[in-house]
PDB file of N, CA and C in Angstrom:
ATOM      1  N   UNK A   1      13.974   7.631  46.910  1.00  0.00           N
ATOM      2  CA  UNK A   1      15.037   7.110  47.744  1.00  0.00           C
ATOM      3  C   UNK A   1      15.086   5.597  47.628  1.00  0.00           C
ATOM      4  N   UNK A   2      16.029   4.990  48.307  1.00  0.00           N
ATOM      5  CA  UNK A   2      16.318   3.590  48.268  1.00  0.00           C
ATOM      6  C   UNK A   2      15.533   2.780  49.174  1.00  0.00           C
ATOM      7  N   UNK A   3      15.298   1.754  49.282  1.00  0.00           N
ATOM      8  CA  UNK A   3      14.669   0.863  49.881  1.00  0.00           C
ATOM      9  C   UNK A   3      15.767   1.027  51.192  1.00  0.00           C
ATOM     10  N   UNK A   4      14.749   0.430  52.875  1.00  0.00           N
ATOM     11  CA  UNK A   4      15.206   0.864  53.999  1.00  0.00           C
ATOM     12  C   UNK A   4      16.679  -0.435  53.743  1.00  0.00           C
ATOM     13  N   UNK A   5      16.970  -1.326  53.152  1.00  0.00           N
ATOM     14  CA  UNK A   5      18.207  -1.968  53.435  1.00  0.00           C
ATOM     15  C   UNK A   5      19.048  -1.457  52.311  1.00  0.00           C
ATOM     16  N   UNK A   6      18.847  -0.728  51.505  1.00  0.00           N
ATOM     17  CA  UNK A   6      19.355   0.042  50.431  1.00  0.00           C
ATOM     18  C   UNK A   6      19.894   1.492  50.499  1.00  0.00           C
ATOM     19  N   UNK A   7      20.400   2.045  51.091  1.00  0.00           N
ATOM     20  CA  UNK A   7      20.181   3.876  51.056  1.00  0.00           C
ATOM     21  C   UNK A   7      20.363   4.773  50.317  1.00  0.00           C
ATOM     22  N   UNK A   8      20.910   4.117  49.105  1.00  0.00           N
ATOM     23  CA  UNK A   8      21.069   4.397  48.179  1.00  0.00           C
ATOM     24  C   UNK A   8      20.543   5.410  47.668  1.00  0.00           C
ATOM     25  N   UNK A   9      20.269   6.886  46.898  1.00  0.00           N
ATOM     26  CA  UNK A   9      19.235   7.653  46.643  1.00  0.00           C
ATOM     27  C   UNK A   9      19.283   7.855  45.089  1.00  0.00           C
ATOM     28  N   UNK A  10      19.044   6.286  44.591  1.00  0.00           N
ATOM     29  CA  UNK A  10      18.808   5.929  43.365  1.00  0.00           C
ATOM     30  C   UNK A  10      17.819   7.968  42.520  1.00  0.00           C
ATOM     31  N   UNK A  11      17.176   8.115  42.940  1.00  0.00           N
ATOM     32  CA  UNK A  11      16.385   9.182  42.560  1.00  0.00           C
ATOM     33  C   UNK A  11      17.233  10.627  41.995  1.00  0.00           C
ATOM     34  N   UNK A  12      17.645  10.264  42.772  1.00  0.00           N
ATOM     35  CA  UNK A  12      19.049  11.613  43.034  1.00  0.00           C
ATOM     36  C   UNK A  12      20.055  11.369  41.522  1.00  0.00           C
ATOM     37  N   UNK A  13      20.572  10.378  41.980  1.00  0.00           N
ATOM     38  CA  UNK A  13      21.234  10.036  40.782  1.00  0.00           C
ATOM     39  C   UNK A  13      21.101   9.867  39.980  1.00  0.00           C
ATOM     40  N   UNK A  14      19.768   9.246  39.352  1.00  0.00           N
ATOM     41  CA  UNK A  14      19.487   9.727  38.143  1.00  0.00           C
ATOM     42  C   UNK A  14      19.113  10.876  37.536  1.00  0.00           C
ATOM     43  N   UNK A  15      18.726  12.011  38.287  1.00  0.00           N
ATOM     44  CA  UNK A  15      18.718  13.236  37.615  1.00  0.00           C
ATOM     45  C   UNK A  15      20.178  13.738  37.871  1.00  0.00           C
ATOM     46  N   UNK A  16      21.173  13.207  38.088  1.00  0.00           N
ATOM     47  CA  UNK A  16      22.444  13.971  37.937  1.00  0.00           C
ATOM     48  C   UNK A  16      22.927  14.334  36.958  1.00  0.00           C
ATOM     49  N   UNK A  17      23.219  15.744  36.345  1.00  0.00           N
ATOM     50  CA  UNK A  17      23.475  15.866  35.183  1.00  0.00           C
ATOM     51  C   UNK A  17      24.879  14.875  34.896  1.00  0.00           C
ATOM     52  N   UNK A  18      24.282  15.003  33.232  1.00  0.00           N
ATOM     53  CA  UNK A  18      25.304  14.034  32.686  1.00  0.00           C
ATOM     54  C   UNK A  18      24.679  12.263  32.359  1.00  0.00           C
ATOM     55  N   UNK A  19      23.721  11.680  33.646  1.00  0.00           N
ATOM     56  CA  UNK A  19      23.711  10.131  33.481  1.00  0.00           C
ATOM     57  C   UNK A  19      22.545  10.118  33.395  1.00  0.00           C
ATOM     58  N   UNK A  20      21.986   9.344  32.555  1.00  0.00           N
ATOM     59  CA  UNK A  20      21.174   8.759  32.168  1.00  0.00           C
ATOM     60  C   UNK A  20      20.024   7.561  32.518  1.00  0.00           C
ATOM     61  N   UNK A  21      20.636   7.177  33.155  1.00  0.00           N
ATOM     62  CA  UNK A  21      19.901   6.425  33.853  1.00  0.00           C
ATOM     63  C   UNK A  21      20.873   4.900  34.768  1.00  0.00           C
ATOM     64  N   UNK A  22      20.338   4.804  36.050  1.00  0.00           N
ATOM     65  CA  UNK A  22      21.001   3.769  36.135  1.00  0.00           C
ATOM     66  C   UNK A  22      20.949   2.689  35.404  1.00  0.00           C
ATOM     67  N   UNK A  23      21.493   1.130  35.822  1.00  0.00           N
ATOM     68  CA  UNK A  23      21.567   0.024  35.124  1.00  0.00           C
ATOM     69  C   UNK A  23      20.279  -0.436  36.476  1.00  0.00           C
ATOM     70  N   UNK A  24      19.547  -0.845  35.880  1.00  0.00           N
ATOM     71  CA  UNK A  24      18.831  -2.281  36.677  1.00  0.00           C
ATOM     72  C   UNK A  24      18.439  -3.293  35.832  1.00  0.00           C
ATOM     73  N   UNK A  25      17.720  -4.099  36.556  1.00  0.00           N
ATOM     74  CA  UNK A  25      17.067  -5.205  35.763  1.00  0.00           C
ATOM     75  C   UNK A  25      15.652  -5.579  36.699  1.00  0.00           C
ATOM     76  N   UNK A  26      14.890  -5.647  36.142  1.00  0.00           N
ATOM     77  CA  UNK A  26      13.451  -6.074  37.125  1.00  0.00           C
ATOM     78  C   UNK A  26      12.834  -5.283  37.714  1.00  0.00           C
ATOM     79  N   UNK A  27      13.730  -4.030  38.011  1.00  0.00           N
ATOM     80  CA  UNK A  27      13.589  -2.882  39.164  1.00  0.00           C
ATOM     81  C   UNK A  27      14.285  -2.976  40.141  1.00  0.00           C
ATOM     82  N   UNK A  28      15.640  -3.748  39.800  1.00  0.00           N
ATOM     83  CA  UNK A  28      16.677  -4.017  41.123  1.00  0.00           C
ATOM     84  C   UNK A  28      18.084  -3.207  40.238  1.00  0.00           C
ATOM     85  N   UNK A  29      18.835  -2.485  41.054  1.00  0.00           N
ATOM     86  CA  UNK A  29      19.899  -1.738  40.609  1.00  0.00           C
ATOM     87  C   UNK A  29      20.501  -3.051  40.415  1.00  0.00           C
ATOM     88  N   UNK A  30      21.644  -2.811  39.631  1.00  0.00           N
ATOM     89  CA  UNK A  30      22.251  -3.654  39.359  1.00  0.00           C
ATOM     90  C   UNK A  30      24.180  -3.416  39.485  1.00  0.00           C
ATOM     91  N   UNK A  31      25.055  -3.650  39.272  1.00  0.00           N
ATOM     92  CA  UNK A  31      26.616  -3.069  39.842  1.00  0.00           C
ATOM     93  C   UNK A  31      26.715  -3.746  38.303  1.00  0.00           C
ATOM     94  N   UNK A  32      28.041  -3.169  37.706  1.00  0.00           N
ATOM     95  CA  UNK A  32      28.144  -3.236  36.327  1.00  0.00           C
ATOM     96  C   UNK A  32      29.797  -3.615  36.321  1.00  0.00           C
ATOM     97  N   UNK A  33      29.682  -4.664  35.514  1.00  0.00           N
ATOM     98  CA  UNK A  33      31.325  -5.115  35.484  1.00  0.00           C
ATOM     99  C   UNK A  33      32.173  -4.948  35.543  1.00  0.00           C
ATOM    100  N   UNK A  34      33.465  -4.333  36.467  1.00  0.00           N
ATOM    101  CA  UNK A  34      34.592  -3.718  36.419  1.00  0.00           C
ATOM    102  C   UNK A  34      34.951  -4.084  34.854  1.00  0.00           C
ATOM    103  N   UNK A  35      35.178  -4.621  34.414  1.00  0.00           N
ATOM    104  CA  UNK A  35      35.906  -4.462  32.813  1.00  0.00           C
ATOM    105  C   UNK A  35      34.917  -3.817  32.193  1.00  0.00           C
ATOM    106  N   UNK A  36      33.684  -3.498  32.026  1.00  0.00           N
ATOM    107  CA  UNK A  36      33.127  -2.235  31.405  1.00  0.00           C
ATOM    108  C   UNK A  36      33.157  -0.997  31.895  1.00  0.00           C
ATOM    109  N   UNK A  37      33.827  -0.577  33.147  1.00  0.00           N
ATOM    110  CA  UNK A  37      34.201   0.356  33.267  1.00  0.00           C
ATOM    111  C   UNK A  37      35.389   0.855  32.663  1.00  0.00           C
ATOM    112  N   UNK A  38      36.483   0.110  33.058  1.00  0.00           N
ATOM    113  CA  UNK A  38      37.393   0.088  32.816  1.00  0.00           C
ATOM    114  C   UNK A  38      37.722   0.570  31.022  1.00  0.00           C
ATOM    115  N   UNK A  39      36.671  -0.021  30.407  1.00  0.00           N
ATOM    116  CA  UNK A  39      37.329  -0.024  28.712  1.00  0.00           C
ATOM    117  C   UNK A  39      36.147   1.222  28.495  1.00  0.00           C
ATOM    118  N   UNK A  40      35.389   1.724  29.166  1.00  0.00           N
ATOM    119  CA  UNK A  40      34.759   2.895  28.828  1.00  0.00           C
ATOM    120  C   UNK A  40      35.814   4.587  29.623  1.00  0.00           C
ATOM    121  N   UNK A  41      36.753   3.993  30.780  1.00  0.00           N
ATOM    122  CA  UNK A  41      37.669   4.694  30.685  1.00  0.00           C
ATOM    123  C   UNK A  41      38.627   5.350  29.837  1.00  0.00           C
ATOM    124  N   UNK A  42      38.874   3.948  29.505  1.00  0.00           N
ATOM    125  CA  UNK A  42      40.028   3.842  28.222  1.00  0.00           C
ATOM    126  C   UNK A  42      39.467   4.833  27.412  1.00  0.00           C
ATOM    127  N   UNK A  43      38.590   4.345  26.566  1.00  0.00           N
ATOM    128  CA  UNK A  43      37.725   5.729  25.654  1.00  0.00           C
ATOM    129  C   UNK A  43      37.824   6.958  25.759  1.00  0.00           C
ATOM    130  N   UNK A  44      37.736   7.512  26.886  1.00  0.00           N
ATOM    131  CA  UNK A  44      37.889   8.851  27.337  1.00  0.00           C
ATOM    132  C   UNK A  44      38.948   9.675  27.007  1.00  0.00           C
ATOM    133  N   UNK A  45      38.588  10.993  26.785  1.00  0.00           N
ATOM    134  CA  UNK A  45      39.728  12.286  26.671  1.00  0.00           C
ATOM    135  C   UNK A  45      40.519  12.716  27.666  1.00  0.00           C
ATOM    136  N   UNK A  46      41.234  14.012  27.639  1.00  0.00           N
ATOM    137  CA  UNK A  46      41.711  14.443  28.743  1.00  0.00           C
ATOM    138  C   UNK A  46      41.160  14.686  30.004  1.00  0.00           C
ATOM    139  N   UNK A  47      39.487  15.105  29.061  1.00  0.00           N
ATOM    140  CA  UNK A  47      38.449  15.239  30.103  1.00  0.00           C
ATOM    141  C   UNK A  47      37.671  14.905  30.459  1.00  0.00           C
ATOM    142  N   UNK A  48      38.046  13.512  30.587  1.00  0.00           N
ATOM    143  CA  UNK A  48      37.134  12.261  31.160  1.00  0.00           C
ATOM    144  C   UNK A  48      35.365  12.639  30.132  1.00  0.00           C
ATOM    145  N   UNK A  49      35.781  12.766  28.464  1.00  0.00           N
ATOM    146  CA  UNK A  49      34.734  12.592  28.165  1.00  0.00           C
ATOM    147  C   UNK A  49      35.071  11.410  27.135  1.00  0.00           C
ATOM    148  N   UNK A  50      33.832  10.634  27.079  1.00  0.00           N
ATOM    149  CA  UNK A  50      33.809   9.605  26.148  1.00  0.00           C
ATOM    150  C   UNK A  50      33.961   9.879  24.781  1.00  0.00           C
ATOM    151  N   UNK A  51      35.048   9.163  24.395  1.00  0.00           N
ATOM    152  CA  UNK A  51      35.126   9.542  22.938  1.00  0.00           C
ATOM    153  C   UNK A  51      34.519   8.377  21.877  1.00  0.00           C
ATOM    154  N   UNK A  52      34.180   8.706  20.758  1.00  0.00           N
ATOM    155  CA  UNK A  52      33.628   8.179  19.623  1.00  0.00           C
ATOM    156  C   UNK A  52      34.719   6.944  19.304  1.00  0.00           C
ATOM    157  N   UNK A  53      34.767   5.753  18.429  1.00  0.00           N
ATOM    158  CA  UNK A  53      35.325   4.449  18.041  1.00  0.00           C
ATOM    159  C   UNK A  53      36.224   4.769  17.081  1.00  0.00           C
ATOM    160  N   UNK A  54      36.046   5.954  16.606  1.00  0.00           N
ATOM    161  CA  UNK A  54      36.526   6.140  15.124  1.00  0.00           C
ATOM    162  C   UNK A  54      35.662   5.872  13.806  1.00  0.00           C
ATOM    163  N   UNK A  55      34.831   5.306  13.875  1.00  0.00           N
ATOM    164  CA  UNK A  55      33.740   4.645  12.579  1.00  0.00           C
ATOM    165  C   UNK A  55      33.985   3.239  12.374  1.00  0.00           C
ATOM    166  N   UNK A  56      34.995   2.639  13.462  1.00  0.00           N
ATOM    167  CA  UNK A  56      35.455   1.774  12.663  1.00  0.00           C
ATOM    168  C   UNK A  56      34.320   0.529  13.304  1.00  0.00           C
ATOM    169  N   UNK A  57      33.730  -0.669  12.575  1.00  0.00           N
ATOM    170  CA  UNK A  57      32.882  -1.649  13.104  1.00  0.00           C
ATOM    171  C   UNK A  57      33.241  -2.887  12.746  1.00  0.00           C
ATOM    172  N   UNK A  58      33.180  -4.135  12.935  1.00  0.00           N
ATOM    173  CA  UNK A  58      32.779  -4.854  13.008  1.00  0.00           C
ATOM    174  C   UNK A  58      32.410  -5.386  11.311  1.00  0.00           C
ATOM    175  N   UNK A  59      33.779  -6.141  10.581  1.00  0.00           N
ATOM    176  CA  UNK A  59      33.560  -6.546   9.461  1.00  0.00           C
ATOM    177  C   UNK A  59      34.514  -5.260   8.321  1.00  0.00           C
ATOM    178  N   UNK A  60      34.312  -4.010   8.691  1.00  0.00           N
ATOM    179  CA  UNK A  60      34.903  -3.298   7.842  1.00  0.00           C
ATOM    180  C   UNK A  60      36.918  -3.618   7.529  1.00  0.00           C
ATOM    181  N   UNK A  61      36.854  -3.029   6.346  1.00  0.00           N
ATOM    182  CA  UNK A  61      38.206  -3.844   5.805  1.00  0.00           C
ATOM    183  C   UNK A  61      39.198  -2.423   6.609  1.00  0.00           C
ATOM    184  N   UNK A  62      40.037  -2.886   6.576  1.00  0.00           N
ATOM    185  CA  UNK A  62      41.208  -1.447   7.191  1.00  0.00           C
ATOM    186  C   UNK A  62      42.525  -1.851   6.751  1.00  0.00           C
ATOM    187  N   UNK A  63      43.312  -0.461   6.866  1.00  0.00           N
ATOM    188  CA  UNK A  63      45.162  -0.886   7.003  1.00  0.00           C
ATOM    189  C   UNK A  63      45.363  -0.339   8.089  1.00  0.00           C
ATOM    190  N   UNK A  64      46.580  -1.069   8.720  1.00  0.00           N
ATOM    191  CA  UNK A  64      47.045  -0.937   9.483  1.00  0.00           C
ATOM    192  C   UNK A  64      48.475  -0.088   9.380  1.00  0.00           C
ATOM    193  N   UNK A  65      48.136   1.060  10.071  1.00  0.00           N
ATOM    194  CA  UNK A  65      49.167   2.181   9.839  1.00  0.00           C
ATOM    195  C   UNK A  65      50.385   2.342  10.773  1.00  0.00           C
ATOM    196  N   UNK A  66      50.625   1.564  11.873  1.00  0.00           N
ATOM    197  CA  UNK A  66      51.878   1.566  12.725  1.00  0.00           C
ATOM    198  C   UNK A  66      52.167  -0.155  12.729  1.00  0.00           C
ATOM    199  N   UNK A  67      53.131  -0.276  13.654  1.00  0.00           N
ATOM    200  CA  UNK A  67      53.784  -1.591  14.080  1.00  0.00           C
ATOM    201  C   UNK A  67      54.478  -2.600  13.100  1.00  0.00           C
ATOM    202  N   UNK A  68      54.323  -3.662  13.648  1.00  0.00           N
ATOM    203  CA  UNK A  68      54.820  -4.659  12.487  1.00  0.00           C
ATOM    204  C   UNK A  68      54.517  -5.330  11.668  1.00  0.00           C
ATOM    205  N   UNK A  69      53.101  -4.655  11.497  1.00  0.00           N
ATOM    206  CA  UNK A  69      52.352  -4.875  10.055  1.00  0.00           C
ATOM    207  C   UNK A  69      52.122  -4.282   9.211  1.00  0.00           C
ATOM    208  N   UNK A  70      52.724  -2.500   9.675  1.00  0.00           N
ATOM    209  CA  UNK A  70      52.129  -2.205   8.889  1.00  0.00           C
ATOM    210  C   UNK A  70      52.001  -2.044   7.796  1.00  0.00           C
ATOM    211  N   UNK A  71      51.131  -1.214   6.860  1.00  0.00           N
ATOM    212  CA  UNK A  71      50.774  -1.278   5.661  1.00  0.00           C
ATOM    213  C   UNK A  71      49.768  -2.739   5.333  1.00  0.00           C
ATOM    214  N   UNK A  72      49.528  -3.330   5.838  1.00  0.00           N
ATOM    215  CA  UNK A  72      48.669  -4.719   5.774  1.00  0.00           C
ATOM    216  C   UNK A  72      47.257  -4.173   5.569  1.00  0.00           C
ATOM    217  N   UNK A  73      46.543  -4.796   4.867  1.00  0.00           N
ATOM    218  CA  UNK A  73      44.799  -4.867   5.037  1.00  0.00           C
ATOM    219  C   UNK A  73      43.800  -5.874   5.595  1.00  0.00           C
ATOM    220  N   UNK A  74      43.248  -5.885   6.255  1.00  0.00           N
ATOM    221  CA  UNK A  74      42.900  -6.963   7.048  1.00  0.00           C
ATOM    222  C   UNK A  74      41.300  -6.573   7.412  1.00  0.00           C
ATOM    223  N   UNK A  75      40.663  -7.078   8.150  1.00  0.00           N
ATOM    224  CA  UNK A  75      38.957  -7.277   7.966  1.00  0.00           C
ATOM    225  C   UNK A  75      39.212  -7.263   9.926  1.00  0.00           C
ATOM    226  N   UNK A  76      38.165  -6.320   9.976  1.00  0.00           N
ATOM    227  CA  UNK A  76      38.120  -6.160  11.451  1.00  0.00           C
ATOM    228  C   UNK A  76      37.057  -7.577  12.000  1.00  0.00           C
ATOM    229  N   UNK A  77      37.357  -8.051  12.927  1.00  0.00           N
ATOM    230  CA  UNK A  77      36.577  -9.318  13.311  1.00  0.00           C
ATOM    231  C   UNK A  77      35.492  -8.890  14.756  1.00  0.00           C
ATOM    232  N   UNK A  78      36.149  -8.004  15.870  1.00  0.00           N
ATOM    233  CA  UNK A  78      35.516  -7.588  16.417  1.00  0.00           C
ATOM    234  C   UNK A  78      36.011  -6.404  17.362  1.00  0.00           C
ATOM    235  N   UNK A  79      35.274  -5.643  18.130  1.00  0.00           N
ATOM    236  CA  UNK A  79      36.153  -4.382  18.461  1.00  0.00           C
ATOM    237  C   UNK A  79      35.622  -4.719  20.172  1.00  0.00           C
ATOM    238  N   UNK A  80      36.517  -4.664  20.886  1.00  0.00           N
ATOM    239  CA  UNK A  80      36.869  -4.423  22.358  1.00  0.00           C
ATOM    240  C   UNK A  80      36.376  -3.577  23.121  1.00  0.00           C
ATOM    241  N   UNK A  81      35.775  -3.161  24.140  1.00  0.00           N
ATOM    242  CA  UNK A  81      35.736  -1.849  24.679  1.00  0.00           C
ATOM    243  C   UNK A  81      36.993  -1.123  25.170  1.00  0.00           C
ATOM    244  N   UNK A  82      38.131  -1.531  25.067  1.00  0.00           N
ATOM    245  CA  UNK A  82      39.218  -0.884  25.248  1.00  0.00           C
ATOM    246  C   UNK A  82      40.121  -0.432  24.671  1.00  0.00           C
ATOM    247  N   UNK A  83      39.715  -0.093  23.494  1.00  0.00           N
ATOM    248  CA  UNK A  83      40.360   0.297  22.624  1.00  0.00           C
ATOM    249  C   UNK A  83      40.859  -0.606  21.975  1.00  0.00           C
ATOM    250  N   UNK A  84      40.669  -2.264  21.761  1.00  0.00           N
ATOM    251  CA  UNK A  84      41.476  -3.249  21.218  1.00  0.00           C
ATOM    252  C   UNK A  84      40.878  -3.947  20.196  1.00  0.00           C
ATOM    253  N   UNK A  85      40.993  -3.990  19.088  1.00  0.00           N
ATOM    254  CA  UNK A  85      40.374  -4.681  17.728  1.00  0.00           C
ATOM    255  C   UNK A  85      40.753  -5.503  17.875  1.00  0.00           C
ATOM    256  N   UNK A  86      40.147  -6.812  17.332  1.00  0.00           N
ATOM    257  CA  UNK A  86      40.314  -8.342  16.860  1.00  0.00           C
ATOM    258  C   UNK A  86      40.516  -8.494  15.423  1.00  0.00           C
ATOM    259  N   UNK A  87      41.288  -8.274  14.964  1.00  0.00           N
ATOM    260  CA  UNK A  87      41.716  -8.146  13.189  1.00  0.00           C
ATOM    261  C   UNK A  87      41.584  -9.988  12.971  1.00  0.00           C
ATOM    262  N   UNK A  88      41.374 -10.379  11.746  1.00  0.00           N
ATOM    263  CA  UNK A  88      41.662 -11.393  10.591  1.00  0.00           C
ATOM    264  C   UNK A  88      42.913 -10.618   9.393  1.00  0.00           C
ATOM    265  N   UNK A  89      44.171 -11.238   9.577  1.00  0.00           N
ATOM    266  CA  UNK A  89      45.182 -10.467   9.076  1.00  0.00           C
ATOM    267  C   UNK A  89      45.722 -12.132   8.088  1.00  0.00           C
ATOM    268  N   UNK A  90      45.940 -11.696   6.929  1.00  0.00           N
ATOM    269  CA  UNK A  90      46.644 -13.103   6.440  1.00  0.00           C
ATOM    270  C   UNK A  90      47.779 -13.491   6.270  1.00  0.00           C
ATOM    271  N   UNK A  91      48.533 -14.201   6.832  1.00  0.00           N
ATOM    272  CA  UNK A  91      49.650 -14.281   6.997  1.00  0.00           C
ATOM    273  C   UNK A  91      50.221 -15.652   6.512  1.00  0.00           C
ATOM    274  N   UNK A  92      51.134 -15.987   5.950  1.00  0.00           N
ATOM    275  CA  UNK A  92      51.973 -16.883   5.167  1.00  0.00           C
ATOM    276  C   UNK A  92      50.486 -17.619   4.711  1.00  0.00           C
ATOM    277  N   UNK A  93      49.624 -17.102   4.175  1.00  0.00           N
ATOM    278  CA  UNK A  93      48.276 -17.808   3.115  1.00  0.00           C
ATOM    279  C   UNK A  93      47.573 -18.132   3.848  1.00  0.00           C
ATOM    280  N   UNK A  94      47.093 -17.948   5.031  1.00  0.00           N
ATOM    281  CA  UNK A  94      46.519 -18.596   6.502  1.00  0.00           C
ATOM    282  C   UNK A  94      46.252 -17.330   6.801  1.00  0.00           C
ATOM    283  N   UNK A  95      44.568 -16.775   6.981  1.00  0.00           N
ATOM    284  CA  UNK A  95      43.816 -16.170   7.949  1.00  0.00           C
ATOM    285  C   UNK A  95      44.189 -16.023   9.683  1.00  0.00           C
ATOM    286  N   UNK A  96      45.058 -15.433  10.186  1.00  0.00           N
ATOM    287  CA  UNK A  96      45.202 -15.096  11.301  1.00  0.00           C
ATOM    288  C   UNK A  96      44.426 -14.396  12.528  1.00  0.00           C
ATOM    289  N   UNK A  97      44.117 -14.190  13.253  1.00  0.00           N
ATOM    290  CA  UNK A  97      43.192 -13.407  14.090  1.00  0.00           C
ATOM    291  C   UNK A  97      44.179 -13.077  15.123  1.00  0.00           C
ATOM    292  N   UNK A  98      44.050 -11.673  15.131  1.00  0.00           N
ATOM    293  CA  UNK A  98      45.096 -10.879  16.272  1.00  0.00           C
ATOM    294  C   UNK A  98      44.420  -9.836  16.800  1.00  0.00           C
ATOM    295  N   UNK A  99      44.891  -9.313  18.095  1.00  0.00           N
ATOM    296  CA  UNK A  99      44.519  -7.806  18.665  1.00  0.00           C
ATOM    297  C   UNK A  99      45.581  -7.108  18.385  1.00  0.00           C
ATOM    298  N   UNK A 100      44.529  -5.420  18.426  1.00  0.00           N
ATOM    299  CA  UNK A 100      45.662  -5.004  17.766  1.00  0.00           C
ATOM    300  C   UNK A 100      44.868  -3.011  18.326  1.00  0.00           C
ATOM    301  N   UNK A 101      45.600  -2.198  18.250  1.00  0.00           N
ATOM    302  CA  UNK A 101      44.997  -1.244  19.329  1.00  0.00           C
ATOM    303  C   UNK A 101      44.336  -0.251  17.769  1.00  0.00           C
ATOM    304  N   UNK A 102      42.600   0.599  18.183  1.00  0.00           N
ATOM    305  CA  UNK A 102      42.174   0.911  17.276  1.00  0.00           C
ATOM    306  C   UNK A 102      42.850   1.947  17.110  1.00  0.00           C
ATOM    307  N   UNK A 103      43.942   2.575  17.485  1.00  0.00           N
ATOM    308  CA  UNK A 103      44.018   3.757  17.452  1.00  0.00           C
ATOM    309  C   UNK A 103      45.476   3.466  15.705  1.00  0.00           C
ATOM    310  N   UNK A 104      45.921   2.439  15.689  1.00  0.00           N
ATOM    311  CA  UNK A 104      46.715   1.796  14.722  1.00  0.00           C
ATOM    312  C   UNK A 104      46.197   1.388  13.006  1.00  0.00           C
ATOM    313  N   UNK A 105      45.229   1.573  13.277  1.00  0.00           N
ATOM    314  CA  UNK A 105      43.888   1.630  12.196  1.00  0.00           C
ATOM    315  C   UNK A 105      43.297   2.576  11.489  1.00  0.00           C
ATOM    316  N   UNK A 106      43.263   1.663  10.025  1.00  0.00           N
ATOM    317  CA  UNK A 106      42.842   3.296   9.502  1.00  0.00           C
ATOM    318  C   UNK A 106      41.143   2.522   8.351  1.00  0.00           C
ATOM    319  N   UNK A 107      40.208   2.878   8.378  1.00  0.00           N
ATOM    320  CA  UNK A 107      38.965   2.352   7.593  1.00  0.00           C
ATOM    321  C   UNK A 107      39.391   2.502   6.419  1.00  0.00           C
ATOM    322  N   UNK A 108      39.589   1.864   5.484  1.00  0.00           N
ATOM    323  CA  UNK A 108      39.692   1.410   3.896  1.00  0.00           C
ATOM    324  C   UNK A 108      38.369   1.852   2.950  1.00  0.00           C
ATOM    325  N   UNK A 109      37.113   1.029   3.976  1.00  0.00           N
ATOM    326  CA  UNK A 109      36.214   0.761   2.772  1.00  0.00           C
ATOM    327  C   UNK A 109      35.108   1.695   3.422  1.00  0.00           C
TER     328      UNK A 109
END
């Protein structure tokens, strides 16, 4: 159980199926960033299960298969928890950096 200013029943909850363990640090629970919830939402299926990235990481080359680029190849720079890539796209001979949604993406290499 939780400490008497705590009531928390930290114990409980971690054997709840499904989670793994809480977040602490030191041995103090810790509350976890609304925007990492939020973009681990995003992730999710119909049925609120977490879905996989696609393969796509960090450096790998891709095209971009919808919008107003597409057909472009571009170098992923970094990936979002919300489904939002940071592309390096080159544009009039100049390296650009844009977001751009992973689901618009397709792995090249």
């Amino acid at each position: 159980m939780g400490t008497p200013r705590d009531p928390i029943p930290w114990n409980s909850i971690n054997g709840t199926r499904g989670v793994s363990k809480v977040v602490s640090l030191d041995g103090t629970y810790r509350p976890v960033n609304n925007q990492i919830i939020e973009g681990l939402k995003c992730r999710c299926d119909k049925n609120d299960v977490v879905q996989k990235m696609g393969g796509i990481i960090a450096g790998d080359r891709v095209k971009i298969e919808r919008g107003p680029f597409s057909d472009f190849i571009c170098n992923v720079e970094e990936i979002a928890d919300n489904k939002r890539v940071w592309i390096l796209i080159d544009l009039l001979q100049k390296q650009t950096k844009t977001e751009i949604s992973l689901d618009d993406l397709y792995k090249i290499n």
